[in-house]
Protein backbone atom coordinates (compact mmCIF):
# COMPACT_ATOMS: atom_id res chain seq x y z
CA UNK A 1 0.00 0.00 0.00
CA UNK A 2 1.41 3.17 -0.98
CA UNK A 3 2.37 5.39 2.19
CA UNK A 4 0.10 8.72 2.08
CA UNK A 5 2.69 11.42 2.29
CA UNK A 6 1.55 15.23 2.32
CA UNK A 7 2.56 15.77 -1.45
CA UNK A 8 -0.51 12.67 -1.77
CA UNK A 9 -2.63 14.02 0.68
CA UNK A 10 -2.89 17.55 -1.05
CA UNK A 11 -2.96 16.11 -4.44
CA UNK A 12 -5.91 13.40 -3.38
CA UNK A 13 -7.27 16.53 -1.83
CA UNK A 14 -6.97 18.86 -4.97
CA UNK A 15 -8.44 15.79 -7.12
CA UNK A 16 -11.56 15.31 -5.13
CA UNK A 17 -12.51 18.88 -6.34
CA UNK A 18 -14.35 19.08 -9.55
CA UNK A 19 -12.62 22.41 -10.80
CA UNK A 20 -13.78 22.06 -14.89
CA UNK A 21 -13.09 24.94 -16.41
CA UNK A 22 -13.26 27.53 -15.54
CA UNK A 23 -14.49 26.59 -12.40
CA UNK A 24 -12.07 26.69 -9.41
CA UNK A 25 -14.02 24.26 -6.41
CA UNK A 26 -12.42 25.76 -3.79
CA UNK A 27 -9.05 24.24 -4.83
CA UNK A 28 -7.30 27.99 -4.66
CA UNK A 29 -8.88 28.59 -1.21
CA UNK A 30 -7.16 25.31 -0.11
CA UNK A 31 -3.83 26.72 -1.57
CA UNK A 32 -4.09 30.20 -0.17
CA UNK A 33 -4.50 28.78 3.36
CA UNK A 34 -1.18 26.89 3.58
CA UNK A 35 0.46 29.43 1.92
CA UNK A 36 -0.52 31.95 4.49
CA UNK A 37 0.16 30.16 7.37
CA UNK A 38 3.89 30.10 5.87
CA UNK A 39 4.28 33.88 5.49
CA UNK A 40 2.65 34.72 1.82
CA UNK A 41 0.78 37.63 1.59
CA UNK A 42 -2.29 36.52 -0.90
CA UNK A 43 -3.66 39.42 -3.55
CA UNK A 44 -6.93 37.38 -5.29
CA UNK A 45 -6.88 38.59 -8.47
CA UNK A 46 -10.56 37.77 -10.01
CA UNK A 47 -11.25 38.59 -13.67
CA UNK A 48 -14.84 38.08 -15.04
CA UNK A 49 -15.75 34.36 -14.25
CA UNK A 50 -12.33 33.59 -13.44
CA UNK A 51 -10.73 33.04 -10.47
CA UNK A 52 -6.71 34.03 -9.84
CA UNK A 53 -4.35 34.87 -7.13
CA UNK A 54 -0.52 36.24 -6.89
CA UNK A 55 0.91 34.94 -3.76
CA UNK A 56 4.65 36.43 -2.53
CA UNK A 57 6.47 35.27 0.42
CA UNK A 58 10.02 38.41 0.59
CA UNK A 59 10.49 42.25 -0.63
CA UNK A 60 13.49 41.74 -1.49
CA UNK A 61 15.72 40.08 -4.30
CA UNK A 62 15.23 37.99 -7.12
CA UNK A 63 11.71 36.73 -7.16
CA UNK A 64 11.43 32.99 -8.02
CA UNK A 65 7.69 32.11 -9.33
CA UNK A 66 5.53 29.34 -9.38
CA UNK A 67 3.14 29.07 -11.81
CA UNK A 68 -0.21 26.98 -12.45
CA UNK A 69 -3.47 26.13 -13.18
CA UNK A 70 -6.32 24.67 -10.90
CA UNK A 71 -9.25 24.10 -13.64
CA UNK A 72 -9.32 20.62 -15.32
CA UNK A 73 -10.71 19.83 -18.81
CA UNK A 74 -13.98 17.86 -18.53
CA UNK A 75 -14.01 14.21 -17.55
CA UNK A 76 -15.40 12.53 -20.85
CA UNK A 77 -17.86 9.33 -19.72
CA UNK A 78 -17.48 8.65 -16.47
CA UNK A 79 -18.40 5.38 -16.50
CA UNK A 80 -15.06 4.35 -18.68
CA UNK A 81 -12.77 5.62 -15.80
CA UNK A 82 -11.09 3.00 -13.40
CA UNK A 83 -12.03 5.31 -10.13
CA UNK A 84 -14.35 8.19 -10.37
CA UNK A 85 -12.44 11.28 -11.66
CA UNK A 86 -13.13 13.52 -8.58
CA UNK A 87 -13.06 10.57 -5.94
CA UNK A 88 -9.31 9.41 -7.28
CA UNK A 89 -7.54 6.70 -5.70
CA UNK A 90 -4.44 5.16 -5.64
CA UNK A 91 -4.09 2.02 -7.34
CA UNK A 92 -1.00 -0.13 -7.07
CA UNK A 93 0.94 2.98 -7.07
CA UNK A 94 -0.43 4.57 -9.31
CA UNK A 95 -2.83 8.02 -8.44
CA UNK A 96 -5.78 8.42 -11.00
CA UNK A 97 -8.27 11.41 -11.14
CA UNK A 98 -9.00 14.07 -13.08
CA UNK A 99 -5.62 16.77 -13.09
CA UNK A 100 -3.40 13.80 -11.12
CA UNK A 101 -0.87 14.79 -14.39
CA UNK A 102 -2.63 18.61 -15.68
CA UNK A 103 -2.04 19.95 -13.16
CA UNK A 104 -3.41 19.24 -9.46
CA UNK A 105 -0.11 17.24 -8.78
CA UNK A 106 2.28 19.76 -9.79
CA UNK A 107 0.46 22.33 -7.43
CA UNK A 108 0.85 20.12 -4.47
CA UNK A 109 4.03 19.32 -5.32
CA UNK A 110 5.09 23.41 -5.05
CA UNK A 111 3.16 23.62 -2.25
CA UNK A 112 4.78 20.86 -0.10
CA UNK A 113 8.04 21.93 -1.75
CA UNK A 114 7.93 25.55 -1.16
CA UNK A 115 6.63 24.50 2.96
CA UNK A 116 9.71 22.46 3.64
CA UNK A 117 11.77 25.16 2.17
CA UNK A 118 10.25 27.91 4.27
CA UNK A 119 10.79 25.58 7.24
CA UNK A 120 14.61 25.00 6.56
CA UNK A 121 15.21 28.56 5.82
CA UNK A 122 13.01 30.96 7.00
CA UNK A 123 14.87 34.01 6.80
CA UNK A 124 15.62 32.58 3.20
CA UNK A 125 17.25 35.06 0.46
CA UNK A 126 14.88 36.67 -2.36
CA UNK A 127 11.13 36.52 -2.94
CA UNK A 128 8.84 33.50 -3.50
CA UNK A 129 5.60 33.86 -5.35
CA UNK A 130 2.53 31.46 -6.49
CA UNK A 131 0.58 32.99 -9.94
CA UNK A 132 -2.75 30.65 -10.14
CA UNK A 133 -6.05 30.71 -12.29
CA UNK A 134 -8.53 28.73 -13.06
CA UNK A 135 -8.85 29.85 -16.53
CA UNK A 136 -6.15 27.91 -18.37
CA UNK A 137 -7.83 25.12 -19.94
CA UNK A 138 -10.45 27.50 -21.64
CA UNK A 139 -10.78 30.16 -22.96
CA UNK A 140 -7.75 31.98 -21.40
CA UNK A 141 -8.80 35.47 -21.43
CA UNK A 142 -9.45 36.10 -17.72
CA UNK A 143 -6.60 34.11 -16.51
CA UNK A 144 -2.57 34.61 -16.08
CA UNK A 145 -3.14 36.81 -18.74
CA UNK A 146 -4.81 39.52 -17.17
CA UNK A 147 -3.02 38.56 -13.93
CA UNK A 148 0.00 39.52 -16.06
CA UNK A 149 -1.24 42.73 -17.44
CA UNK A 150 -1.76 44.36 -13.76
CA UNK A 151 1.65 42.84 -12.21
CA UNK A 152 3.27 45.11 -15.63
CA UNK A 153 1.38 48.21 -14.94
CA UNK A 154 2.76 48.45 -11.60
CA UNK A 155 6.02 47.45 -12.31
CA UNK A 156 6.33 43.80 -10.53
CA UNK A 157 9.15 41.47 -11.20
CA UNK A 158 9.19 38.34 -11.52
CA UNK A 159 12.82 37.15 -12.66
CA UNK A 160 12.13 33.35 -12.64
CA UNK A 161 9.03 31.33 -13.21
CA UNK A 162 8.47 27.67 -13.06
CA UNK A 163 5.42 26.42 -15.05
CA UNK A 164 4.00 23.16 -13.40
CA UNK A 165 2.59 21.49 -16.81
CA UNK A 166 3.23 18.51 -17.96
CA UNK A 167 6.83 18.30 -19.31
CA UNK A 168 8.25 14.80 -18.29
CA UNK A 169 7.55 12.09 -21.35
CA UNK A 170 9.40 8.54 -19.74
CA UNK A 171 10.29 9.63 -15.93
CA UNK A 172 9.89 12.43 -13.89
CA UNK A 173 12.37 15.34 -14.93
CA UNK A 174 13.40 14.01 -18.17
CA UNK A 175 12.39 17.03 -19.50
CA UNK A 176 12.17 20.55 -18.96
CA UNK A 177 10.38 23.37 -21.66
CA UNK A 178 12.93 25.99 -21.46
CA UNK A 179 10.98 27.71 -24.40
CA UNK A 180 7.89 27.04 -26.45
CA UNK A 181 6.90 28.32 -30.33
CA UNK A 182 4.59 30.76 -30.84
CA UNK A 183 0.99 30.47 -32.30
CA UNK A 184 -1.48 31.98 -34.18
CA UNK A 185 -4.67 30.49 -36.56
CA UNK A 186 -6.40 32.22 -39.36
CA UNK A 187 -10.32 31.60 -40.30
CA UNK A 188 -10.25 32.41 -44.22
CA UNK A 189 -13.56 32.24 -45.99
CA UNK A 190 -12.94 32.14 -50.10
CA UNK A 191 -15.70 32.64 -52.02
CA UNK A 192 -16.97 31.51 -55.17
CA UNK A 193 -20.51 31.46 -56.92
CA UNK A 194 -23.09 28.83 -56.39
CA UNK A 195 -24.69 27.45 -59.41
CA UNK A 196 -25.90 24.23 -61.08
CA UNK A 197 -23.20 21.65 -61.75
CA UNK A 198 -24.49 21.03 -64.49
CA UNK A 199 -24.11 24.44 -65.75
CA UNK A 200 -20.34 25.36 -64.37
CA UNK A 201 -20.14 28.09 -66.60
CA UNK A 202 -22.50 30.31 -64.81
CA UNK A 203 -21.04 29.17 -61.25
CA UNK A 204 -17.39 29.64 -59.85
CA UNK A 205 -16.60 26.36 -57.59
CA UNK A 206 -14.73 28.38 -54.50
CA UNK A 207 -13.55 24.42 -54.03
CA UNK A 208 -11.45 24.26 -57.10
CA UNK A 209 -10.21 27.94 -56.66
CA UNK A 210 -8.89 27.08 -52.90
CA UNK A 211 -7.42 23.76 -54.05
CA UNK A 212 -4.05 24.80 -55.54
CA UNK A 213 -3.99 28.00 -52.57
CA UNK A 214 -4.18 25.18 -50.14
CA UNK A 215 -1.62 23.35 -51.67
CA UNK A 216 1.36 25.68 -51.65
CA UNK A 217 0.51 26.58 -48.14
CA UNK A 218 1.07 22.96 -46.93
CA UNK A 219 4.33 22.50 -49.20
CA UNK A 220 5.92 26.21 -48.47
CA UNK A 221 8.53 25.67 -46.12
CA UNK A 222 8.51 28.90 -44.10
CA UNK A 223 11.68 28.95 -42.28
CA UNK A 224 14.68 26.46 -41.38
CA UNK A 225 13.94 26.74 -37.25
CA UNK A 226 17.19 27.24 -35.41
CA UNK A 227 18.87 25.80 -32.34
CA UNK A 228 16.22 26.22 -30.26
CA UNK A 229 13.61 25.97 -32.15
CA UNK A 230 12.10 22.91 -34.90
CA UNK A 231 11.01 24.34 -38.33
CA UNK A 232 8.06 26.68 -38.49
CA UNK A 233 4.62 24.66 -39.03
CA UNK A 234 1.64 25.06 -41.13
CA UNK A 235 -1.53 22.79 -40.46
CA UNK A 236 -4.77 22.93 -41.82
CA UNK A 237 -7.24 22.04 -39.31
CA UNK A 238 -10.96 22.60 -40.76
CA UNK A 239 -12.32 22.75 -44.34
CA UNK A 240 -16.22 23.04 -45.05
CA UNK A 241 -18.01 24.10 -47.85
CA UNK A 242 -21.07 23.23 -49.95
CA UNK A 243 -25.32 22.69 -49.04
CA UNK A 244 -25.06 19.12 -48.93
CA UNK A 245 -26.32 18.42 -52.32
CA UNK A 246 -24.81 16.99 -54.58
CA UNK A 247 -26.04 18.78 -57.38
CA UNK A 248 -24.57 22.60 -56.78
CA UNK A 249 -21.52 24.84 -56.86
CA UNK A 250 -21.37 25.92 -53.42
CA UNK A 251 -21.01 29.90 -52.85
CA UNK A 252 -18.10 30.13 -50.27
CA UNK A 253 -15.29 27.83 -48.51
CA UNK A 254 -14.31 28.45 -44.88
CA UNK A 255 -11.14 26.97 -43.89
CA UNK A 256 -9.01 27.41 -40.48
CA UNK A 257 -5.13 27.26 -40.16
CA UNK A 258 -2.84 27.17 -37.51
CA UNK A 259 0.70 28.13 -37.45
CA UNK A 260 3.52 27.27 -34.39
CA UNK A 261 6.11 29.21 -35.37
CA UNK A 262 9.87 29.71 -34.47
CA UNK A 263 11.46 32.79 -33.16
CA UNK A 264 13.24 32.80 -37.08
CA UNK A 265 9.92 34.81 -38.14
CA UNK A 266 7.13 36.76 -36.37
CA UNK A 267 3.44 37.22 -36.82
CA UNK A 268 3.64 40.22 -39.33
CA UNK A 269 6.44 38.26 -41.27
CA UNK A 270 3.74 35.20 -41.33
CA UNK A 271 0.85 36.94 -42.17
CA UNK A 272 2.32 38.94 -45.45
CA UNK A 273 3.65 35.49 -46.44
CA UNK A 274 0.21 33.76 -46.37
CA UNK A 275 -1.67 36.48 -47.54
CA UNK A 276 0.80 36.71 -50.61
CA UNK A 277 -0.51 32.70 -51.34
CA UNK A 278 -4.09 33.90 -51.11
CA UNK A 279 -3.38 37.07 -53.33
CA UNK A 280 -0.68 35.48 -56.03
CA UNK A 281 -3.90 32.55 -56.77
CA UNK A 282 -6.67 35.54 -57.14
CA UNK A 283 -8.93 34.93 -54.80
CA UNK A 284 -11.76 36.73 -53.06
CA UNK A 285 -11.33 36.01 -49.42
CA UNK A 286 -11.84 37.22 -45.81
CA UNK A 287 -9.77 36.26 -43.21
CA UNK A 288 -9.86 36.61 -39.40
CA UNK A 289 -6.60 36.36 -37.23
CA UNK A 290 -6.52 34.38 -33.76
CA UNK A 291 -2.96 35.01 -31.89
CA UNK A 292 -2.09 32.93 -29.74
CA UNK A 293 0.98 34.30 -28.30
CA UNK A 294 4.91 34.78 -29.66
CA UNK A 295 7.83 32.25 -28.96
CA UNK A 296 9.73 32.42 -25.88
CA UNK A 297 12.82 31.37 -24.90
CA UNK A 298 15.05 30.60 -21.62
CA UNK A 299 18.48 30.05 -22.38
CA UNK A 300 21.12 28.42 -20.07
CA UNK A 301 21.95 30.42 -17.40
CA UNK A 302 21.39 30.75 -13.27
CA UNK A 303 17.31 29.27 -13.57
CA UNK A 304 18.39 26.36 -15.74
CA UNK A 305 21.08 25.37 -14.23
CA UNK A 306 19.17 25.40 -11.23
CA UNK A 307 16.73 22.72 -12.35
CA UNK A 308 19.59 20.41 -14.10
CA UNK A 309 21.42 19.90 -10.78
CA UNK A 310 18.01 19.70 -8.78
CA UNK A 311 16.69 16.86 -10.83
CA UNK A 312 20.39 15.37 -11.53
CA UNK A 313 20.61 15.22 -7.39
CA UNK A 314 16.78 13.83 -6.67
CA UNK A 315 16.59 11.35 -9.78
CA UNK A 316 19.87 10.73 -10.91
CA UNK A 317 19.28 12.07 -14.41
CA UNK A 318 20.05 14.92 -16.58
CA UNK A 319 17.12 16.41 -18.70
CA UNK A 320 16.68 16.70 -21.79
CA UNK A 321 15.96 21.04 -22.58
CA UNK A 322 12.96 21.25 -25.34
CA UNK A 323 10.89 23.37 -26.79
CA UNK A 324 8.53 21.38 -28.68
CA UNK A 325 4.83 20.42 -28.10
CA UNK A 326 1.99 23.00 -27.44
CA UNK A 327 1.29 26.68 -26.08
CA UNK A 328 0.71 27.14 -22.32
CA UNK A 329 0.63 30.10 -19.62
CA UNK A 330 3.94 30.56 -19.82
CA UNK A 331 3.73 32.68 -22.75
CA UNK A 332 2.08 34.85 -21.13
CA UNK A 333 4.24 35.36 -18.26
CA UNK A 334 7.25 35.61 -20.57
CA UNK A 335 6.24 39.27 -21.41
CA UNK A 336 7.52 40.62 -18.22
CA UNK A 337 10.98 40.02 -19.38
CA UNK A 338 10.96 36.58 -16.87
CA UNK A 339 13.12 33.58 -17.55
CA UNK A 340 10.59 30.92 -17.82
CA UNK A 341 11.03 27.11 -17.35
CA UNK A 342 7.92 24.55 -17.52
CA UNK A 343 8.96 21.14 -15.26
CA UNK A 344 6.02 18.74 -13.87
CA UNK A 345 4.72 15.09 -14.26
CA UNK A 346 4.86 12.60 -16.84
CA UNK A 347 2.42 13.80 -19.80
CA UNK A 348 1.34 10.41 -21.70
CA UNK A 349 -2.16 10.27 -19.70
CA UNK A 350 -2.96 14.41 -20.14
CA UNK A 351 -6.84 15.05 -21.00
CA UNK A 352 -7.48 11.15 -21.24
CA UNK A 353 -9.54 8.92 -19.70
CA UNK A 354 -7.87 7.37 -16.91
CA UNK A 355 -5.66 10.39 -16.48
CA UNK A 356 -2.57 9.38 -13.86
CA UNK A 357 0.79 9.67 -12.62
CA UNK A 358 3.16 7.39 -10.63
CA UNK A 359 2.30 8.60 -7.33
CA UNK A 360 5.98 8.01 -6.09
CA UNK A 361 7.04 10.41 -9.01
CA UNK A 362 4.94 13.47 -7.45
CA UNK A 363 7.18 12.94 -4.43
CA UNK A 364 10.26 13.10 -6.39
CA UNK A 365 8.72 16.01 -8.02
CA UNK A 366 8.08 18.29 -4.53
CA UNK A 367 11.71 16.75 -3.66
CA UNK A 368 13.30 18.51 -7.07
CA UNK A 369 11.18 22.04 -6.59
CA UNK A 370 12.47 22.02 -3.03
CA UNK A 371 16.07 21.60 -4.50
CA UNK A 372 15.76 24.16 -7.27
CA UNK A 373 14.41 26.49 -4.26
CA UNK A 374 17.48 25.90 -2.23
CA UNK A 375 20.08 26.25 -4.90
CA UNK A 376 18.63 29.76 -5.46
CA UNK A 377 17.75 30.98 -2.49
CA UNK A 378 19.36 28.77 0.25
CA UNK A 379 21.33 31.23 2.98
C-alpha cells in the first residue's frame, strides 16, 4: 500500500474537487491557506468568471515564481474511468483522477516543496511567489493573462518562473520546456458562386479555386527553425463548404489554419507570407486572425542550471531542454521580461480517460522544486 505522504494528501485533496473549467471548487482557497500560514501575503486577483491569485512570500531580491493552473478539462464518460475522476484513488501505485498529471499534482508538489523550504530557511534570500487561475484550460482570457497585465502596470518582477505542466515524457524530470513556439490560426472564408453543376459556366466552384492555394501553403517551407527551435509549421485544421447536395456549386469555402512558429519569423512576417498565397492565386477572401501568443525562450543560465542539478541530485538524471509540443501560460508570463522554465509530471495520460501519474514520481517532483528552491535561495 502506498504510504500517504503530504505531497498525496494535497494532491488526493486537490483531485476530489471538480474544478472544470473555468471553475475553481475551492481548490485555490485550499492553496491560499497553507500558503498563508507560511508567510505569503495573498492578492486574489478575479477577472470576469475567473478566479486568480498572486501569492509572494520576501520584498526583497530575485523573485522565483511558481506558476499553475487549478481548472481541469472535462471528464469525458465517467463510467469508462477506473475510479471516479473527482473521488481518485491510488491504485498499485499509481494516483488516478481528473488533473493527477494537468495539473493538481504539480500544485501540491510546489506547495509541499515551497513549505519544507520555508521551514529549513526561514529568513531565506529573495522573494517566492505562487501565480494561479482557473482559466487555463479554456478560454484563457481572464486568466494569467490579465493577472499579467496588472503585475506590468505596476512594475512587478518576476525574474524566474516555473510552469508546473506537464513536461516529463518517460520519468519524472526528463524534460524541462525551457521555451515554447509561438501560435497563431487564421479563419479564411474564399468565395466563389453557387450554381448548377451542371451548368459550371454560370457558377465559380470556391472548391477548385482554394485547391491549388491550399496546396502551396502545406508545401511552403517557411523557415529552417534554429537551435532552439524545430522548423516553423503550417496545419490545416478545418475545411467546409457546400449545401449538402450533390447537385450545386457551393457559394463560399471556410477553412481554419494554424501556425507554431519559431522565433526565425514573427506574426507580421507570417501573415504577409500567407496572404501573398491567397493574393498570387486571385482569390476573393476574408480572413480573421486568432494570436495565440509569440515564442519564448530561456536560455542556459542561473534558472536552468538550477533545475539540471536539482533533478540530476533527486533522480539521478540529466534532462533533456525542449521546446517542442503546445502553447501554455507561460507565454504569457514571458512578457515581463521573466526567464521561464515549464517542469512537472509525466504527460502520456494528459486530457485522457484514466488520467494518472506514478504517485511516487509526485514525491520526487516536490523533492526537485524544493532543491531548485534551495540552490537559489538557500542562505
Amino acid at each position: 500500500m502506498t504510504q500517504l505522504t503530504p505531497t498525496l494528501e494535497l494532491a488526493l485533496d486537490l483531485i476530489s474537487r471538480p474544478s472544470v473549467t473555468p471553475e475553481d471548487a475551492g481548490c485555490q482557497d485550499l492553496m491560499i491557506e497553507r500558503l498563508e500560514k507560511i508567510g505569503f501575503k495573498i492578492e486574489r486577483m478575479p477577472f470576469g468568471d475567473v478566479k486568480n491569485f498572486y501569492a509572494k512570500r520576501g520584498t526583497q531580491g530575485p523573485n522565483l515564481c511558481f506558476a499553475g493552473h487549478t481548472d481541469v478539462v472535462p471528464t469525458g464518460p465517467e463510467a469508462e474511468w477506473k475510479v471516479s475522476p473527482f473521488k481518485p484513488e491510488i491504485v498499485d501505485g499509481i494516483l488516478y483522477g481528473r488533473g493527477a498529471a494537468d495539473m493538481k499534482g504539480s500544485l501540491a508538489s510546489m506547495i509541499i516543496a515551497v513549505e519544507n523550504f520555508v521551514a529549513e530557511h526561514p529568513n531565506h534570500d529573495g522573494q517566492i511567489s505562487f501565480l494561479i487561475t482557473s482559466d487555463e484550460e479554456g478560454p484563457f482570457v481572464d486568466g494569467t493573462t490579465r493577472v499579467v497585465d496588472a503585475l506590468i502596470a505596476r512594475q512587478e518582477k518576476v525574474d524566474w518562473c516555473i510552469v508546473g505542466e506537464p513536461s516529463s515524457t518517460k520519468t519524472v524530470g526528463d524534460i524541462i520546456k525551457n521555451g515554447r513556439r509561438g501560435s497563431f490560426s487564421g479563419d479564411v472564408t474564399i468565395y466563389g458562386k453557387q450554381g448548377h453543376v451542371a451548368y459550371p459556366h454560370l457558377a465559380i466552384n470556391p472548391i477548385h479555386l482554394a485547391a491549388p492555394a491550399l496546396a502551396e501553403f502545406a508545401t511552403t517551407k517557411w523557415d529552417d527553425g534554429n537551435e532552439f527551435f524545430p522548423p516553423t509549421s503550417f496545419q490545416v485544421s478545418n475545411i467546409h463548404s457546400g449545401t449538402g447536395a450533390t447537385n450545386v456549386v457551393p457559394g463560399a469555402l471556410k477553412a481554419q489554419f494554424n501556425y507554431r512558429f519559431s522565433s526565425e519569423l514573427t506574426f507580421d512576417d507570417l501573415k504577409e507570407k500567407a496572404l501573398g498565397i491567397l493574393d498570387k492565386h486571385n482569390l476573393k477572401y476574408d480572413i480573421e486572425w486568432t494570436y495565440n501568443g509569440l515564442p519564448f525562450l530561456t536560455k542556459p543560465g542561473e534558472l536552468v542550471d538550477a533545475m539540471v542539478d536539482a533533478i540530476q541530485t533527486t533522480v539521478n538524471i540529466t534532462p533533456e531542454l525542449s521546446t517542442s509540443g503546445g502553447t501554455s501560460d507561460g507565454r504569457f508570463i514571458a512578457k515581463m521580461g521573466t526567464q521561464v522554465v515549464e517542469l512537472g509530471p509525466i504527460n502520456a495520460t494528459i486530457h485522457q480517460i484514466n488520467e494518472c501519474v506514478e504517485a511516487e514520481s509526485l514525491n520526487q517532483l516536490s523533492l526537485i522544486y524544493q532543491r531548485i528552491l534551495t540552490n537559489l535561495m538557500a542562505k
